[in-house]
Protein backbone atom coordinates (compact mmCIF):
# COMPACT_ATOMS: atom_id res chain seq x y z
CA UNK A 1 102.21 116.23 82.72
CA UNK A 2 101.55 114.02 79.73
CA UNK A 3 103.58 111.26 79.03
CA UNK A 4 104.90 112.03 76.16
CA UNK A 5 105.95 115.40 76.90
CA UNK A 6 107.51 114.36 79.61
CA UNK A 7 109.75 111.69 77.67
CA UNK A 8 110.78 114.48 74.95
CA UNK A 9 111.83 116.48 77.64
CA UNK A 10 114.63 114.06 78.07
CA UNK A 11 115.26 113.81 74.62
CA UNK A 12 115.45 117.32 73.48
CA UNK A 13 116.18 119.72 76.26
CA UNK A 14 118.51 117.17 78.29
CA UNK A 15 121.07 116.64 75.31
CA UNK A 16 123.26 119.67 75.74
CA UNK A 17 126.97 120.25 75.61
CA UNK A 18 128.47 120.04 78.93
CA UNK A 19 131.88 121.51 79.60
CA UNK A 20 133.65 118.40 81.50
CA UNK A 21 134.37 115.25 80.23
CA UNK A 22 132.50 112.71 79.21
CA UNK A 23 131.48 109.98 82.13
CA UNK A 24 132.32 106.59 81.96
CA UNK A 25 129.73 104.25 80.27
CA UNK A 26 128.48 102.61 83.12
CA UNK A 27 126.82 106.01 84.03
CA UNK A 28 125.46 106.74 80.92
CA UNK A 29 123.67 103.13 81.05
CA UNK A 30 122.26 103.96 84.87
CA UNK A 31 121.17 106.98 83.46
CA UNK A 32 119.50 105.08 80.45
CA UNK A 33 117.42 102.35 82.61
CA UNK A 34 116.30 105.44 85.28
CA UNK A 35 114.96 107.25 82.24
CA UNK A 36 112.95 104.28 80.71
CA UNK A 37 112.53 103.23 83.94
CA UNK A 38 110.36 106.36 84.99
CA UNK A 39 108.95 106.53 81.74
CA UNK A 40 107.32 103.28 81.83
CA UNK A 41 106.30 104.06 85.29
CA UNK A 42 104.39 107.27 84.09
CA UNK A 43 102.67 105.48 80.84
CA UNK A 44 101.61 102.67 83.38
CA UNK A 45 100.08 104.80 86.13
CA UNK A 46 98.39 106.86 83.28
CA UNK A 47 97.22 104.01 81.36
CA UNK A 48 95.91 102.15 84.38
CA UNK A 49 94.49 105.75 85.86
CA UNK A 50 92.48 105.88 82.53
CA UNK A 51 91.28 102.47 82.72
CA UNK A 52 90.41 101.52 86.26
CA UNK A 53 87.18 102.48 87.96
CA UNK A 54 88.59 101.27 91.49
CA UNK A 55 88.49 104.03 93.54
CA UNK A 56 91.43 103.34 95.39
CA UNK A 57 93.58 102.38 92.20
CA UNK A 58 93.00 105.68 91.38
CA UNK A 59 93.95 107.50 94.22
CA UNK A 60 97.38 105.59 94.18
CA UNK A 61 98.03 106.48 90.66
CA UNK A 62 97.42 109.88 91.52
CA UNK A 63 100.01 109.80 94.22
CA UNK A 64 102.75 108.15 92.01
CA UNK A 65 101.69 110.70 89.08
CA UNK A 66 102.99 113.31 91.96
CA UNK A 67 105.83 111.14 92.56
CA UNK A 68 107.04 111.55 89.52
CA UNK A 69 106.10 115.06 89.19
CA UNK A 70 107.83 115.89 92.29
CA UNK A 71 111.08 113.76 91.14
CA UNK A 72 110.97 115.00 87.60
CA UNK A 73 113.67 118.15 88.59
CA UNK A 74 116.16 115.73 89.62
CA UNK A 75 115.95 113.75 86.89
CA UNK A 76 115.95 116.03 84.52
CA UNK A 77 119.14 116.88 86.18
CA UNK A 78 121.03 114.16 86.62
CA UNK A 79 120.90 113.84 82.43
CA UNK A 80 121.36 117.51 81.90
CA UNK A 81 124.20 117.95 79.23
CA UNK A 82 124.78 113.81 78.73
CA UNK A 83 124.06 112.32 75.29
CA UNK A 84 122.63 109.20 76.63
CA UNK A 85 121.35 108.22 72.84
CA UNK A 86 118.16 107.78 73.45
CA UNK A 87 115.94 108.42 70.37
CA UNK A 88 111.59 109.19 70.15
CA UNK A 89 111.65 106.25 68.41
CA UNK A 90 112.62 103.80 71.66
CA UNK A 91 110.32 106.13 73.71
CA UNK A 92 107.72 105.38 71.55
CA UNK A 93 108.36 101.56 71.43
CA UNK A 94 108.01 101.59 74.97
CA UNK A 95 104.52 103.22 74.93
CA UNK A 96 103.38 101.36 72.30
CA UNK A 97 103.76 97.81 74.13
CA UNK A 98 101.88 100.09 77.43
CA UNK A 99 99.15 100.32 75.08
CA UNK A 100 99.29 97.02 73.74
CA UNK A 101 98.92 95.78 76.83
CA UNK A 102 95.95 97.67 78.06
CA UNK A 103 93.88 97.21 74.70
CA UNK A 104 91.67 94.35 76.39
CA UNK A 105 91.84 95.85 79.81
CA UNK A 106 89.15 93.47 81.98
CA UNK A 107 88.51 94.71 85.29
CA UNK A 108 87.91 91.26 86.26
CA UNK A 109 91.79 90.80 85.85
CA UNK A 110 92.51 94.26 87.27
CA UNK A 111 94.49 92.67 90.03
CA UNK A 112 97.03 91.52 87.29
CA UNK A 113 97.61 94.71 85.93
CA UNK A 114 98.15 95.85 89.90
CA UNK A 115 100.55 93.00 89.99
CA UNK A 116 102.12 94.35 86.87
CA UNK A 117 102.48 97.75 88.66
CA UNK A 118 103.56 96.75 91.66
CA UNK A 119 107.01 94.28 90.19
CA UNK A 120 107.50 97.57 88.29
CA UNK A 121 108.41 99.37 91.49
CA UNK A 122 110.22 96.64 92.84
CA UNK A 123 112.29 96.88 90.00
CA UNK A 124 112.38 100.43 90.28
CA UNK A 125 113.68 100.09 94.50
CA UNK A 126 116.06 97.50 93.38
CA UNK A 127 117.56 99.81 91.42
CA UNK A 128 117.91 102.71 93.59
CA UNK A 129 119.03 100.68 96.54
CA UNK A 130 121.87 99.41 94.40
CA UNK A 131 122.85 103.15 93.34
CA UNK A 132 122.67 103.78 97.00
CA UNK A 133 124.92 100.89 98.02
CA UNK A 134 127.21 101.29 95.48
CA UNK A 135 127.78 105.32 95.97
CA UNK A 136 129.91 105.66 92.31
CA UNK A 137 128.28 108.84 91.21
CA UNK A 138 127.34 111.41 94.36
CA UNK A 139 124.32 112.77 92.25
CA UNK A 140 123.05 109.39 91.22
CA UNK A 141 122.69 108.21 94.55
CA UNK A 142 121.38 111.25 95.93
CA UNK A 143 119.03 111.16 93.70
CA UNK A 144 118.07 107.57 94.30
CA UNK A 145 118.23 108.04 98.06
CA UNK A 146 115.75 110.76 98.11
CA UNK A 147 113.79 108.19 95.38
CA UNK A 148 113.81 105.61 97.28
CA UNK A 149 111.04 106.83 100.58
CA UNK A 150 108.06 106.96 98.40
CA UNK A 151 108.59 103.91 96.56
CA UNK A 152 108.70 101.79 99.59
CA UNK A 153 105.64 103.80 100.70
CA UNK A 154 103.50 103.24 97.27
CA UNK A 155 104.93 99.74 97.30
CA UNK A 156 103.32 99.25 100.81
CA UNK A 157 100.01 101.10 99.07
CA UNK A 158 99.93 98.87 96.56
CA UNK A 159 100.13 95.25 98.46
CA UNK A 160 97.14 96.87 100.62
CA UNK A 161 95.06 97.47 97.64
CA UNK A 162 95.80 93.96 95.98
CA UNK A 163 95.01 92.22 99.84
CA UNK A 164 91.63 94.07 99.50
């Protein structure tokens, strides 16, 4: 799924009325960061996909395309009928500096832009592991517990690749 369809998708279909109340703010923030989150995610693995002629970079971009792919319902979910205020505009900011920083891709320096890759899913296991401990919102950290598997595993992936 391109990138950019799959950020509108959180912008137009998500913002709905729903019929209970609105959350507190804290939620609506969560929800926020796991939606740039992801996004940045996706435009990196696509950008460094497109860039890369490592085989096995490839291969692991692929995986964490499907990931995504796989995770995408439960996302989708999670924001379904919230107004988290999140405009095309920030969506595109956040591709736009992707893009930036690929412009003088080097695959001399590839292992930077692995390095890049890999603190982003740190990040993103940080977070989930938090939602998990914490337990405030029963879909937020069922969602991050079910997250959480494949990002150890493609973390694991990715410290292979960079040893190599």
């Amino acid at each position: 799924m391109n990138i950019e369809v799959w950020a509108l998708l959180f912008l137009f279909i998500i913002p709905m009325p729903r019929s209970e109340a609105q959350s507190d703010p804290r939620e609506y923030d969560v929800l926020r960061t796991i939606v740039f989150m992801r996004t940045e995610g996706l435009g990196m693995i696509d950008l460094l996909h497109s860039h890369s002629h490592n085989k096995e970079i490839k291969a692991l971009c692929l995986r964490m395309k499907s990931y995504y792919t796989e995770t995408q319902a439960g996302a989708v979910e999670l924001c379904r009928g919230k107004d988290l205020q999140l405009s095309e505009k920030d969506v595109d900011v956040l591709l736009d500096r992707l893009k930036k920083g690929f412009e003088n891709y080097n695959v001399e320096r590839e292992s930077d832009y692995l390095q890049l890759f890999e603190e982003h899913i740190n990040k993103s296991i940080q977070l989930y592991a938090e939602l998990v401990q914490e337990q405030r919102w029963e879909d937020i950290t069922h969602f991050s517990f079910t997250a959480l598997p494949e990002l150890f595993n493609m973390q694991q992936e990715t410290r292979k690749i960079k040893k190599r």
